[in-house]
Structures are given as structure tokens and as C-alpha cells.
N, C-alpha and C. Protein backbone atom coordinates (compact mmCIF):
# COMPACT_ATOMS: atom_id res chain seq x y z
N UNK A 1 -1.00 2.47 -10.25
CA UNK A 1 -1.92 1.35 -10.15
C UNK A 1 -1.23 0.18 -9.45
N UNK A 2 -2.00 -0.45 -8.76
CA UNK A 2 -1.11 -1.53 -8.34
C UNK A 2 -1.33 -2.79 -8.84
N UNK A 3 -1.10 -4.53 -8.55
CA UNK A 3 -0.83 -5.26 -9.78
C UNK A 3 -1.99 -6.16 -9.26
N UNK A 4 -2.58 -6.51 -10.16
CA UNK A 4 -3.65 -7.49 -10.22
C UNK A 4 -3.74 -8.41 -9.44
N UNK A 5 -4.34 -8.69 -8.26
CA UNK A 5 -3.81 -9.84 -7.43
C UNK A 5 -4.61 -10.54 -7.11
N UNK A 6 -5.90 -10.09 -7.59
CA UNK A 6 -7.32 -11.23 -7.97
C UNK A 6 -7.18 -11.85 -9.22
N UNK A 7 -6.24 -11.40 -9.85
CA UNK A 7 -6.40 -11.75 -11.30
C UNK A 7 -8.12 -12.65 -11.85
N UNK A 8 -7.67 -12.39 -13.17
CA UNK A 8 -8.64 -12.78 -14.37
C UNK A 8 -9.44 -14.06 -14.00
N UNK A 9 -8.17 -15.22 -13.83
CA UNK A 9 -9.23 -16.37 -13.25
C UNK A 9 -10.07 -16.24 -12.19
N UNK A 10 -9.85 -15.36 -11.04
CA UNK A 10 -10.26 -15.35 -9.62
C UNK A 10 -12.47 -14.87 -10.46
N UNK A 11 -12.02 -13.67 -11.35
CA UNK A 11 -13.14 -13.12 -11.34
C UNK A 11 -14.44 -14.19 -12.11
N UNK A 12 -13.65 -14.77 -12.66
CA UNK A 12 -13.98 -16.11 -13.87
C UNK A 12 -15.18 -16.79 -13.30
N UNK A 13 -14.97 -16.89 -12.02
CA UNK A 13 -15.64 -17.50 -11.04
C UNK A 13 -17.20 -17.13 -10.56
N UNK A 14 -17.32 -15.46 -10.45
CA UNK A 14 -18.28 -14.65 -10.55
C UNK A 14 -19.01 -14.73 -11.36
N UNK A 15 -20.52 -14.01 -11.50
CA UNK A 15 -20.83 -13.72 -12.32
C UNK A 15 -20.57 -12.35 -13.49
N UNK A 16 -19.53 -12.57 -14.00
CA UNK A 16 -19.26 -11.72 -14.67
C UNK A 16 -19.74 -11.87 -16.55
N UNK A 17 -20.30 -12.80 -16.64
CA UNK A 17 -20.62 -13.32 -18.41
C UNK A 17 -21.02 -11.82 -19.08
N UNK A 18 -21.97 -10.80 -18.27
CA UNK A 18 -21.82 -9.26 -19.32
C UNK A 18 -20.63 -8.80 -19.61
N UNK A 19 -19.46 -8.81 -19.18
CA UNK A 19 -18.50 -8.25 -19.50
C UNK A 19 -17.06 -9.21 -20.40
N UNK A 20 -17.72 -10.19 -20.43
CA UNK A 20 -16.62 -10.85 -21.73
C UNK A 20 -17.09 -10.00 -22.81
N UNK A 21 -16.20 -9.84 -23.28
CA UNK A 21 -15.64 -9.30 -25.16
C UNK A 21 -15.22 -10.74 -25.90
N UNK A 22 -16.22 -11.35 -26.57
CA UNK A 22 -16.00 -12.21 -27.65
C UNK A 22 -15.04 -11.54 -28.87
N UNK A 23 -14.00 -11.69 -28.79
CA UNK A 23 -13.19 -10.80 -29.90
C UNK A 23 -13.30 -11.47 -30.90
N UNK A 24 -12.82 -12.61 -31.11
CA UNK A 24 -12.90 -13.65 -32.57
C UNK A 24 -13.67 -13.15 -33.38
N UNK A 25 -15.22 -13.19 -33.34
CA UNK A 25 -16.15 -12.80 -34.41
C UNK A 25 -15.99 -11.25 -34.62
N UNK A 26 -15.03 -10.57 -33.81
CA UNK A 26 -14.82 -8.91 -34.51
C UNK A 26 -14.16 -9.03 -35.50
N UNK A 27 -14.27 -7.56 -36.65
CA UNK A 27 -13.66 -7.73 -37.46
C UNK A 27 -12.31 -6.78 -37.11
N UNK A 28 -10.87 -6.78 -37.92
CA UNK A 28 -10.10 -5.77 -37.54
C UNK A 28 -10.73 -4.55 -37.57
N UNK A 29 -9.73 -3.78 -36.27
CA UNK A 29 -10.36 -2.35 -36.50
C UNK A 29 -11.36 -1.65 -35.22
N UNK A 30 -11.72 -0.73 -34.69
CA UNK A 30 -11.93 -0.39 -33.61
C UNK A 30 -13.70 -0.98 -33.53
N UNK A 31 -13.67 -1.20 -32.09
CA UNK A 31 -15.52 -1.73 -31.70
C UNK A 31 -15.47 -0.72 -30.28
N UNK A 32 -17.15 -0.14 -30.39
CA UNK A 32 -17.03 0.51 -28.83
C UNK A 32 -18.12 -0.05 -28.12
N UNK A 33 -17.91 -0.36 -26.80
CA UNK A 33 -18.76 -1.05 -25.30
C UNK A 33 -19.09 0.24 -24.78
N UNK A 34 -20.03 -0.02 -24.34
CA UNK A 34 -20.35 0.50 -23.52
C UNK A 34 -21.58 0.05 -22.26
N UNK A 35 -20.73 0.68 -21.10
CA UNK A 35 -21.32 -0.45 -19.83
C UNK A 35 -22.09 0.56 -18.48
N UNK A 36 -22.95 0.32 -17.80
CA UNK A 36 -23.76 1.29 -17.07
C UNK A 36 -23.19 0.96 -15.71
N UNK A 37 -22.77 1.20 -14.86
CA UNK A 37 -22.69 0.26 -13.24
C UNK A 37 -23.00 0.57 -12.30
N UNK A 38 -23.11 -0.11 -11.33
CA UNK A 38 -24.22 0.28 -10.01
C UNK A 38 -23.04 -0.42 -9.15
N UNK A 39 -24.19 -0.59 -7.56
CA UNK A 39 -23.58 -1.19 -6.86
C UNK A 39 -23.16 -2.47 -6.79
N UNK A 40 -24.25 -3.03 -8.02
CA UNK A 40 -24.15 -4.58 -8.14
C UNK A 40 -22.88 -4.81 -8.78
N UNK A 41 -22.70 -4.06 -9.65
CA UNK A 41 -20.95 -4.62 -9.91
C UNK A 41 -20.24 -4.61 -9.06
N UNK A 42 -20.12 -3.95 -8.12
CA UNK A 42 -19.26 -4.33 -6.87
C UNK A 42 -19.19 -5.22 -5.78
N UNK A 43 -20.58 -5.56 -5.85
CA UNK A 43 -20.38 -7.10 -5.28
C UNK A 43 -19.93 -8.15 -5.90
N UNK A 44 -19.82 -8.24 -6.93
CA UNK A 44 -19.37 -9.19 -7.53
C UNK A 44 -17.78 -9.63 -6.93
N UNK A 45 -17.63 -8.26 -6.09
CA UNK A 45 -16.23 -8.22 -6.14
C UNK A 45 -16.09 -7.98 -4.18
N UNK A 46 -16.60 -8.47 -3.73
CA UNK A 46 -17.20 -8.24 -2.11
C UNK A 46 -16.94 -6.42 -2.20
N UNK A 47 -17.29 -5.78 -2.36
CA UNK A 47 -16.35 -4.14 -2.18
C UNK A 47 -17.70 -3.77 -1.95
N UNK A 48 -17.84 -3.72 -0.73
CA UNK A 48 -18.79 -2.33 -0.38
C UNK A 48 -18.69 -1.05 0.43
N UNK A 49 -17.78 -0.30 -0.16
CA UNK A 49 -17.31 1.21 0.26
C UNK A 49 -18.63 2.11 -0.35
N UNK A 50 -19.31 1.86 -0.97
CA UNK A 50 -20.18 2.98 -1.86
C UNK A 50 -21.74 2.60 -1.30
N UNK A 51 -22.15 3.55 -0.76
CA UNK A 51 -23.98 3.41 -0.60
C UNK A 51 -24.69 3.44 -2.22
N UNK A 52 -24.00 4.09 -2.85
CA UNK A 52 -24.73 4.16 -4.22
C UNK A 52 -23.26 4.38 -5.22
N UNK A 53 -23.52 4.07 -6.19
CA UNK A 53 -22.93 4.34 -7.61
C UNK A 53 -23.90 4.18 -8.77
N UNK A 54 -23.07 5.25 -9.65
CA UNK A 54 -23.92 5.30 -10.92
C UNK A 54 -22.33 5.57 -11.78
N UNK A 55 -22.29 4.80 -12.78
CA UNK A 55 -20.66 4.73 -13.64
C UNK A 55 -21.31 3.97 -14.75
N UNK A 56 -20.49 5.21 -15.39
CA UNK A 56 -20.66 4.86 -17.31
C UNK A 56 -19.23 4.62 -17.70
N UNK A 57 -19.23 3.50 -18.00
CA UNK A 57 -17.55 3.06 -18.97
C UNK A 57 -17.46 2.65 -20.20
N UNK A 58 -16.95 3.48 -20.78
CA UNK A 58 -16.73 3.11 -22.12
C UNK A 58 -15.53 2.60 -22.56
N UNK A 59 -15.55 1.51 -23.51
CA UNK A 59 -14.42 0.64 -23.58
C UNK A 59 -14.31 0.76 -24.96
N UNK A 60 -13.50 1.03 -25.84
CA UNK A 60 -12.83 0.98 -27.00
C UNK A 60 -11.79 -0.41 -27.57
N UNK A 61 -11.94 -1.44 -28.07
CA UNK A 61 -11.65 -2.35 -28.27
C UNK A 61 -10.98 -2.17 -30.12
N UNK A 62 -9.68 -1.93 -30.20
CA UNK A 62 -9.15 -1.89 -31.39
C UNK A 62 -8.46 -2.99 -31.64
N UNK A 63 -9.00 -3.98 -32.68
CA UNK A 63 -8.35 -5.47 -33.03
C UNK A 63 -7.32 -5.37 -34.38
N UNK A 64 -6.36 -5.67 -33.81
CA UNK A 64 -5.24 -5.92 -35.16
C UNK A 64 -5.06 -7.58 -35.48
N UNK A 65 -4.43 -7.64 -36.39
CA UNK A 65 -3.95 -9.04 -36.38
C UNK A 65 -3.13 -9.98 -35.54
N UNK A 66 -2.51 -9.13 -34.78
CA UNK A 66 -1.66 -9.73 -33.77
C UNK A 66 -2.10 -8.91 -31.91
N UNK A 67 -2.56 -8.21 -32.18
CA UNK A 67 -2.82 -8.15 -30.42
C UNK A 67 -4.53 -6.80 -30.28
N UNK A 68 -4.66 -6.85 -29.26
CA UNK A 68 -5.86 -6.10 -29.19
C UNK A 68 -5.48 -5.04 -28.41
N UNK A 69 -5.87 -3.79 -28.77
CA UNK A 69 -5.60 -2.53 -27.61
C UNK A 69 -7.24 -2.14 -27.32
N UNK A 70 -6.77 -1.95 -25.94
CA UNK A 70 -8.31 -1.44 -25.22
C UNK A 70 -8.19 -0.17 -24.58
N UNK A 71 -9.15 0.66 -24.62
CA UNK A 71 -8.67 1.88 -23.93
C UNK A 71 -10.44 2.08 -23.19
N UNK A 72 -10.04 2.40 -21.94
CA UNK A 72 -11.20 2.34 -20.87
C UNK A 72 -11.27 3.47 -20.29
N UNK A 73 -12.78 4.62 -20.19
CA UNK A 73 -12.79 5.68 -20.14
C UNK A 73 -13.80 5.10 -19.02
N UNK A 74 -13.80 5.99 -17.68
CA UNK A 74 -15.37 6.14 -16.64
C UNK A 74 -15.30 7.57 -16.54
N UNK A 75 -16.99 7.95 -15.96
CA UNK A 75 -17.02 9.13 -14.93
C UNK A 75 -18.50 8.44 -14.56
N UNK A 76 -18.54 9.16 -13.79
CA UNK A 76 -20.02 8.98 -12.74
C UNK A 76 -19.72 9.58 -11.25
N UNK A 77 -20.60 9.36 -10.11
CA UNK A 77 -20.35 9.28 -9.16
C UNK A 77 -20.37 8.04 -8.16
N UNK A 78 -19.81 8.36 -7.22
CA UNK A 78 -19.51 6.87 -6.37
C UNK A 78 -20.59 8.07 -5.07
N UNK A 79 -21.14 7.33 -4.28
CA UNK A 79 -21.83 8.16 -2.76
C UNK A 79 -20.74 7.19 -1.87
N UNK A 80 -20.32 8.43 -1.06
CA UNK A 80 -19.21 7.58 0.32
C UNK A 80 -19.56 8.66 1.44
N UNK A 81 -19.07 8.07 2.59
CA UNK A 81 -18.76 9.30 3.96
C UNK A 81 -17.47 9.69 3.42
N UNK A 82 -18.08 11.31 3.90
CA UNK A 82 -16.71 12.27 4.29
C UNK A 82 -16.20 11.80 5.40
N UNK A 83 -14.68 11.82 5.45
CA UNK A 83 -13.53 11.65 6.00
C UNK A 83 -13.68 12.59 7.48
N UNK A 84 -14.37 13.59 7.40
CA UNK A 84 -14.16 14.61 8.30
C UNK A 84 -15.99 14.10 9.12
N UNK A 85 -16.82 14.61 8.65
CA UNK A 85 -17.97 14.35 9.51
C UNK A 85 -18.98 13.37 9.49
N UNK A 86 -18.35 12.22 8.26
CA UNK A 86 -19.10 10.97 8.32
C UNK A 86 -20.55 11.02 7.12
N UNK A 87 -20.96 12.55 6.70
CA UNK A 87 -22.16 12.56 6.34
C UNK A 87 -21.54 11.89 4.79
N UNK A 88 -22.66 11.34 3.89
CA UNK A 88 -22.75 10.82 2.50
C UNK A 88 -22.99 12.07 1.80
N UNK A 89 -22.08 11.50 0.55
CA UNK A 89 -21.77 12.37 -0.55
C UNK A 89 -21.09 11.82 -1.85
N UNK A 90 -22.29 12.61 -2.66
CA UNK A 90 -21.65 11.84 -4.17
C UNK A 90 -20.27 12.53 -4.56
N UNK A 91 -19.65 11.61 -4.68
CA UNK A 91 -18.13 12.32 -5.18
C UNK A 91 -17.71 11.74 -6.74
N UNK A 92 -17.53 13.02 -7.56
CA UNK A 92 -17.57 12.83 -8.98
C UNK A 92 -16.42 11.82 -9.18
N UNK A 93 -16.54 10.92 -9.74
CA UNK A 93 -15.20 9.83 -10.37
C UNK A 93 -15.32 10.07 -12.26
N UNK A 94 -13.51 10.25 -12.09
CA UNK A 94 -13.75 9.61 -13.55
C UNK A 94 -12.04 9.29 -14.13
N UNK A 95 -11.53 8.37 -14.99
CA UNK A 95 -10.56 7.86 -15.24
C UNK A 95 -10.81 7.12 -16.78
N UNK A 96 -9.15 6.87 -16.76
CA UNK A 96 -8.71 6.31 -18.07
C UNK A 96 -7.47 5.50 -17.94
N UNK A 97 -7.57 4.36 -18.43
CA UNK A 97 -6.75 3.04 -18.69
C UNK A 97 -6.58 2.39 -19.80
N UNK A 98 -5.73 1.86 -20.20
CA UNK A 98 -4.96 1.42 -21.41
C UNK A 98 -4.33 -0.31 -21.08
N UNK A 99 -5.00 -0.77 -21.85
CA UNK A 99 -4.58 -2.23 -22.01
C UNK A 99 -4.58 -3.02 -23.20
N UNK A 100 -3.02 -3.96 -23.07
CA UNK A 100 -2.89 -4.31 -24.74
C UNK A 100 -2.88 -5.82 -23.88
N UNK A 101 -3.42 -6.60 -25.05
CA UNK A 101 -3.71 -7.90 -25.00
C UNK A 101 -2.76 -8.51 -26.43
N UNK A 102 -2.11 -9.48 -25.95
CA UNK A 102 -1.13 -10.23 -26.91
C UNK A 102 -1.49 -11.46 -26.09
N UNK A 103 -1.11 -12.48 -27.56
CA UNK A 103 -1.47 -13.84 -27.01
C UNK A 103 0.31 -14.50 -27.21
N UNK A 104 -0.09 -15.56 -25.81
CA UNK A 104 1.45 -16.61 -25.92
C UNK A 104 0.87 -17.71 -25.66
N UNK A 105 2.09 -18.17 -24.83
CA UNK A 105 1.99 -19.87 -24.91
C UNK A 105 0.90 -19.94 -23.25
N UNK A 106 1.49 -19.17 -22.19
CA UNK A 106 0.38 -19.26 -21.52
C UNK A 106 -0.27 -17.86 -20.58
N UNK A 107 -1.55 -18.16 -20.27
CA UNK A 107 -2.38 -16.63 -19.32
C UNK A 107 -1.09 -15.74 -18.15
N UNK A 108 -0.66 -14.49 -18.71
CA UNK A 108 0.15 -13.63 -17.60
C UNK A 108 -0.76 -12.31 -17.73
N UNK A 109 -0.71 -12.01 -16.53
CA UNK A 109 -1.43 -10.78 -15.49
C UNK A 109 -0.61 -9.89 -15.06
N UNK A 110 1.06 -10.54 -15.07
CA UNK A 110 1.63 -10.07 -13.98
C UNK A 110 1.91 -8.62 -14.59
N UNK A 111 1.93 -7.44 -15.48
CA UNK A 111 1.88 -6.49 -15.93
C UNK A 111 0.55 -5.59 -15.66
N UNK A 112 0.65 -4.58 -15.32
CA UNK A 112 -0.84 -3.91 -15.16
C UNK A 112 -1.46 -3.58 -17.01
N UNK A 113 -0.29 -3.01 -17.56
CA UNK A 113 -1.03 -2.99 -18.84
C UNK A 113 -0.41 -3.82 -20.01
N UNK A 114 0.02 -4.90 -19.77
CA UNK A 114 -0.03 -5.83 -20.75
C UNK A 114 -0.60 -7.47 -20.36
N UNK A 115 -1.74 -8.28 -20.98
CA UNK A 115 -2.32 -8.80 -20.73
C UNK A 115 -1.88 -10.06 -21.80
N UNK A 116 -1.40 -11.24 -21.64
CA UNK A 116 -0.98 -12.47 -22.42
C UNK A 116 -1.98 -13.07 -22.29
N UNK A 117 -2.94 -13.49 -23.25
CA UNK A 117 -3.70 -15.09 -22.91
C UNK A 117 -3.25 -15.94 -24.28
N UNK A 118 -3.76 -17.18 -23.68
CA UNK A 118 -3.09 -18.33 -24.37
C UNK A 118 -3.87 -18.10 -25.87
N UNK A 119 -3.14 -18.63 -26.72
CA UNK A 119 -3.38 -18.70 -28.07
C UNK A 119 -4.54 -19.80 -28.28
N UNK A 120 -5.64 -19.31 -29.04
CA UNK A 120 -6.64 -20.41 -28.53
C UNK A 120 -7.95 -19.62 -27.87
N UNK A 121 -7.38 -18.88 -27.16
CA UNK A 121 -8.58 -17.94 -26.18
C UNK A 121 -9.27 -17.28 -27.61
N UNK A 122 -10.79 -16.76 -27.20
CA UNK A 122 -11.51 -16.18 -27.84
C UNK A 122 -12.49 -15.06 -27.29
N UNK A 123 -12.13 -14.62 -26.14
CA UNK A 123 -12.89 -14.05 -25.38
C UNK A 123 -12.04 -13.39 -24.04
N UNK A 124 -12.28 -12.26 -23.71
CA UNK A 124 -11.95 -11.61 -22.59
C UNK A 124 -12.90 -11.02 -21.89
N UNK A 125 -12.31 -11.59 -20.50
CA UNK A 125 -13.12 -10.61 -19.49
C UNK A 125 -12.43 -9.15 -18.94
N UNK A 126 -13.51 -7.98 -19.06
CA UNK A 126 -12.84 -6.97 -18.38
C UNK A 126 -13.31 -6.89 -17.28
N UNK A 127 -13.74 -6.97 -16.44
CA UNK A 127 -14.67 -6.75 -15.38
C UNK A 127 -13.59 -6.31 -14.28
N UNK A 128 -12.36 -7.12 -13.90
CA UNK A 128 -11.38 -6.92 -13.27
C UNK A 128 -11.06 -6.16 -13.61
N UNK A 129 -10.53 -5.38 -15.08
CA UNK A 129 -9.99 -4.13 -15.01
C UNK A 129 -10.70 -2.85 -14.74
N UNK A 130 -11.94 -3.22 -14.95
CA UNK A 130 -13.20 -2.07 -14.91
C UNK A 130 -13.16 -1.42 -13.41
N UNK A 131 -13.07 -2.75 -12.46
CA UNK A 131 -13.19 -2.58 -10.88
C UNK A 131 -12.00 -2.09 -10.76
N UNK A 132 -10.63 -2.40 -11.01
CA UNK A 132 -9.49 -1.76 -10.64
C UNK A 132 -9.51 -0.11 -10.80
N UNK A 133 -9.39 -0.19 -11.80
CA UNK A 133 -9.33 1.54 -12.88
C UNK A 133 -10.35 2.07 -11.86
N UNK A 134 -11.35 1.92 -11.70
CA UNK A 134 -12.55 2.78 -10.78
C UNK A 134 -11.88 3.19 -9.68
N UNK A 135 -12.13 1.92 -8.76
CA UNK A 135 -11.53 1.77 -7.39
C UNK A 135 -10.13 2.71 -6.98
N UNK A 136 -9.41 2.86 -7.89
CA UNK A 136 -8.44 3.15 -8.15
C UNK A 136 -8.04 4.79 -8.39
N UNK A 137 -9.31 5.14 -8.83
CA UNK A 137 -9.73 6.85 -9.31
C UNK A 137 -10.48 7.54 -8.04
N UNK A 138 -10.55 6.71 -7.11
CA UNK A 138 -11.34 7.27 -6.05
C UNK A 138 -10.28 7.78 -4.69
N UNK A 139 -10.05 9.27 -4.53
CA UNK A 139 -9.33 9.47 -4.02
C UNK A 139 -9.14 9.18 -2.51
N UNK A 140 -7.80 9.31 -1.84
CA UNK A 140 -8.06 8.64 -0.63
C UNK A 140 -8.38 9.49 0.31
N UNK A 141 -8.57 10.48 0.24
CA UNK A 141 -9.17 11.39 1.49
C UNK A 141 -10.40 12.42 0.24
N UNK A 142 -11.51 12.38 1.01
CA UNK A 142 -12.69 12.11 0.96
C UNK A 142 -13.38 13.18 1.31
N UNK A 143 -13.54 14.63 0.97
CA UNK A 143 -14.61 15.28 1.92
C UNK A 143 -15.16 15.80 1.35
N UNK A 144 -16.50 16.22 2.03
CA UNK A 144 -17.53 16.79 1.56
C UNK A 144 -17.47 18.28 0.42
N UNK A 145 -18.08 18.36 0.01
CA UNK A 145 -18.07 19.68 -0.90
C UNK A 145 -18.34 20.47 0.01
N UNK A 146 -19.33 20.37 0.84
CA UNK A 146 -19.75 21.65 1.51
C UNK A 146 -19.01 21.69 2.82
N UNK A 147 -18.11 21.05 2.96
CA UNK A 147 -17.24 21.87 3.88
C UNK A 147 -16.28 22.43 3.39
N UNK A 148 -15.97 22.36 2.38
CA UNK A 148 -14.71 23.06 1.36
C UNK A 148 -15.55 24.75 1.12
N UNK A 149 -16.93 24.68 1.15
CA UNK A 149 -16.98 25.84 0.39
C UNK A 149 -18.20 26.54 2.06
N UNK A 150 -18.45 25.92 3.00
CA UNK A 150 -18.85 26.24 4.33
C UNK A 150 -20.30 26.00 4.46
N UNK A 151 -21.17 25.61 3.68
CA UNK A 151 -22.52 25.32 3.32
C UNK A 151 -22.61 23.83 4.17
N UNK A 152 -22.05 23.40 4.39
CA UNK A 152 -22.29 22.00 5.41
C UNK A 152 -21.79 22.48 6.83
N UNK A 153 -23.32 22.01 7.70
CA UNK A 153 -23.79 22.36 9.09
C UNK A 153 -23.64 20.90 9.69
N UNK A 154 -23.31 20.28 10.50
CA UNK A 154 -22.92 19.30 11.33
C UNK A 154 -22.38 19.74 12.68
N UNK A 155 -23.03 18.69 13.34
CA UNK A 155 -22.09 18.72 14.88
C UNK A 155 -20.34 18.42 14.80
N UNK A 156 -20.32 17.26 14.07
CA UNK A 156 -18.80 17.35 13.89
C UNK A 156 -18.18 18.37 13.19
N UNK A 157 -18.47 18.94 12.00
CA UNK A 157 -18.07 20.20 11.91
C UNK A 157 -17.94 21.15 12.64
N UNK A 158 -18.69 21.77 13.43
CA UNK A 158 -19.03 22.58 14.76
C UNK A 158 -17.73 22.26 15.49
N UNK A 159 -17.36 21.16 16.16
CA UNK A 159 -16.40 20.86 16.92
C UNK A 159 -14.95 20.73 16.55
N UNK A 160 -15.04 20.54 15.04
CA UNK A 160 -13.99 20.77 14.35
C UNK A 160 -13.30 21.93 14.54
N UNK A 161 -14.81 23.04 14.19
CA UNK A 161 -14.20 24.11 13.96
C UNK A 161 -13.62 24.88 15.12
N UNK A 162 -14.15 23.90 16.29
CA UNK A 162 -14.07 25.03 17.59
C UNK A 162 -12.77 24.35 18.00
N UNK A 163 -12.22 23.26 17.45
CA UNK A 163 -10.75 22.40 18.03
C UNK A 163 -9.63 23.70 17.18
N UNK A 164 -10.53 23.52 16.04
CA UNK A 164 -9.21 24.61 15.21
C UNK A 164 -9.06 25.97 15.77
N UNK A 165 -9.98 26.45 16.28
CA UNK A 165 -10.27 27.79 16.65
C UNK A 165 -9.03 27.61 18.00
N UNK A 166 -8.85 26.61 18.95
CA UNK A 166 -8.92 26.65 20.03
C UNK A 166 -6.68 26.26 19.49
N UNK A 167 -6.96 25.93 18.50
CA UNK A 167 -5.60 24.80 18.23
C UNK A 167 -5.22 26.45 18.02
N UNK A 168 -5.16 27.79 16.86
CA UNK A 168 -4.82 28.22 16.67
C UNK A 168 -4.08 29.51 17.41
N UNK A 169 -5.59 29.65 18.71
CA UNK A 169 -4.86 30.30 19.83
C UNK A 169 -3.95 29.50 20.75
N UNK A 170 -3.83 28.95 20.78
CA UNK A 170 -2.48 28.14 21.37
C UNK A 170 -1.22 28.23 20.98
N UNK A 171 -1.48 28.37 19.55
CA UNK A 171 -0.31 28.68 18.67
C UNK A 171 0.17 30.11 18.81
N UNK A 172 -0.64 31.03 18.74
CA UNK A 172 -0.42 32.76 18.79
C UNK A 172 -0.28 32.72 20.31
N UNK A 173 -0.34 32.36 21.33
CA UNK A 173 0.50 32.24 23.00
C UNK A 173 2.17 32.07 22.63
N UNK A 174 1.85 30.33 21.99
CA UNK A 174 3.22 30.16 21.89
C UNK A 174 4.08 31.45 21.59
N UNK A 175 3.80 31.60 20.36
CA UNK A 175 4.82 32.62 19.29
C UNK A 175 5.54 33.65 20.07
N UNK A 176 3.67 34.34 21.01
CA UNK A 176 3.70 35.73 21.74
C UNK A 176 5.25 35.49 22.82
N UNK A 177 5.16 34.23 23.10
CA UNK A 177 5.89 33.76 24.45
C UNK A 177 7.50 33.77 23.80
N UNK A 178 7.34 33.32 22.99
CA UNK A 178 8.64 33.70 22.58
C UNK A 178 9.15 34.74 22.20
N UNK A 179 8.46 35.50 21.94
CA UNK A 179 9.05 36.55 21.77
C UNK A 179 9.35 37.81 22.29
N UNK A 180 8.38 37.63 23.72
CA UNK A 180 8.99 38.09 24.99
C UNK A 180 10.21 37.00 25.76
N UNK A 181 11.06 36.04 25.26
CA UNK A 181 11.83 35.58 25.54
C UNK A 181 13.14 36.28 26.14
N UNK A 182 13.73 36.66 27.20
CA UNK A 182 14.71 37.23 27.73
C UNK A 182 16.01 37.31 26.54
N UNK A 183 16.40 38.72 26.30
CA UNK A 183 17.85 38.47 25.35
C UNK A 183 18.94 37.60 25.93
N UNK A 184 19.11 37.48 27.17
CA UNK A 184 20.31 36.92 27.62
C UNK A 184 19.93 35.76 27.18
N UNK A 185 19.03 35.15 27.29
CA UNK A 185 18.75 33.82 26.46
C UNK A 185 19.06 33.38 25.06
N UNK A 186 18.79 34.45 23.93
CA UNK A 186 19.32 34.45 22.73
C UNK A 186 20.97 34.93 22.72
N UNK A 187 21.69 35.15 23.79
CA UNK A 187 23.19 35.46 23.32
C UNK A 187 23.42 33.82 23.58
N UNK A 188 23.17 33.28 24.99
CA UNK A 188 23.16 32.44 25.49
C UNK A 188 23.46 30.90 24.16
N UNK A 189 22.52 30.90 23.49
CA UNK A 189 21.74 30.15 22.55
C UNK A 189 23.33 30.73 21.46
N UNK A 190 23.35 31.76 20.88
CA UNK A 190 24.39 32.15 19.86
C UNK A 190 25.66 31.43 20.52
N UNK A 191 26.19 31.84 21.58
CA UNK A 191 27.06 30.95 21.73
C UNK A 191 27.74 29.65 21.70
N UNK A 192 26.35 28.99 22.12
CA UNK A 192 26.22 27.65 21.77
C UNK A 192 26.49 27.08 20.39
N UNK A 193 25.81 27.78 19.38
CA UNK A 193 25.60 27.28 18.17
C UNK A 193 26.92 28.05 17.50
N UNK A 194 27.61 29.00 17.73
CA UNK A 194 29.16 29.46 16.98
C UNK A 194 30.23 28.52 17.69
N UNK A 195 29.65 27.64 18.42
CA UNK A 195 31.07 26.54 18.31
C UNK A 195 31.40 25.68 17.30
């Protein structure tokens, strides 16, 4: 994961008010969230990589007397272009994150999973971690199902396939060529290399 660099205040700013956790009025002991998301959560956050999303996160909020542990579960799908022929495709997401909240003297971020707010606070926003953890589960190369399994018809596929077709006989020349290579060439070559 990498480190928060919108941080907490940045999102503060947004409309994010569904996703504060009023902890104070919990009692000790585990509470569970649960949150639906679309594309609109991602604007919140300018990120528009996804034509569609549909994401269910469930958040587990266990309060002790001295710090809070959160444990954050998604799956859904995100819709993106394949990497290879551009067409849209829902690609299954799903992940899990762990965050402990302890309070000090003042707000630190700088940890991915340990979260300080000031003593005094009564409320957390997850929304930033929600977008990270997602964003984050979405792998970086991208392709379609149905070219993995040959059921996807495209022009760029087509040309793909005829570059590979064309890449591979090039390769079986090479090989052939070498290996009609003259022997005096391979003593040639041994000599060289037994110095």
C-alpha cells in the first residue's frame, strides 16, 4: 500500500459526512457498517478510471478503552478497458485492510495502518481508507476474460493475434538459421571463450 498523501483532512473537505463513524456514543466491543458504492464515491475523490462500479464494504469497528481496531472487507466489481483491446469489462474486486486508531497529542497519517487523532476527537472518517484499499485491489494490467479463455472477437484482437502469429515465425527462421550455422564457426567461437 502506499502512504496516504491526501490524508484525512484533505477528504474533510468533501462531501464525505456518510462515512464518519461517531465512535463516542459506541459502546465497547465490536459494531458492523456497512456501505454500498458507486461511481459517486469516486468523485468525491476526482478518480474516474471506472465507467461503472458496484462495491459492498464492510467495516468492523471494535472499540476498547484505549484505541479502536477496524477491519475493512470489499468485493464487487469495478467496469474498466482491457489493456489489450480497449473493450469494457467488469473486473471482480475484492480486499481487506486493517486499521488501529489510537489517540495522542496530535492528528498522524503518516503510517498506513496506524491512525493517531487528537484526544478530544469523536468521530472518524473512513472514506479515505475505503478509496485507498479499493483503488489499491485493482490490478495493474487489466484484461478481458474473454480473451484469456478466446470468446472475445475484436479487430484489435484479430491483429494481435496475427502480430503474434507473424512474431513467432520469425522466431522459428531465427533458431532454423542457426542451426544451419557453419561448424567452423562454433570451433571458432570455442576458442574464443577457452581463453
Amino acid at each position: 500500500m502506499h502512504s496516504r498523501s491526501l490524508g484525512q483532512n484533505h477528504v474533510e473537505m468533501k462531501n464525505t459526512k456518510e462515512y464518519l463513524i461517531p465512535f463516542v456514543g459506541l459502546k465497547q466491543g465490536k459494531h458492523h457498517f456497512e456501505y454500498q458504492l458507486s461511481n459517486a464515491f469516486f468523485e468525491i475523490f476526482d478518480y474516474d478510471e471506472f465507467e461503472n462500479s458496484d462495491i459492498k464494504v464492510n467495516v468492523v469497528l471494535e472499540k476498547n478503552s484505549s484505541m479502536l481496531e477496524l477491519v475493512f472487507q470489499h468485493s464487487g466489481t469495478v467496469n474498466v478497458p482491457c489493456d489489450l483491446t480497449s473493450e469494457d469489462f467488469d473486473l471482480p474486486i475484492n480486499g481487506e485492510m486493517k486499521l488501529i486508531v489510537r489517540f495522542g497529542e496530535e492528528f498522524n497519517n503518516d503510517n498506513e495502518e496506524l491512525l493517531i487523532l487528537p484526544f478530544g476527537e469523536f468521530e472518524i472518517d473512513i472514506a479515505q481508507y475505503m478509496y485507498e484499499m479499493i483503488v489499491l485491489s485493482i490490478p495493474l494490467r487489466r484484461v478481458h476474460p474473454g480473451v484469456e479463455d478466446g470468446s472475445l472477437k475484436t479487430e484489435a484482437l484479430d491483429k494481435l493475434n496475427e502480430l503474434q502469429v507473424k512474431e513467432q515465425q520469425q522466431e522459428e527462421k531465427e533458431e532454423e538459421n542457426e542451426e544451419n550455422i557453419d561448424p567452423r564457426w562454433d570451433k571458432l567461437k570455442q576458442l574464443l571463450t577457452d581463453k
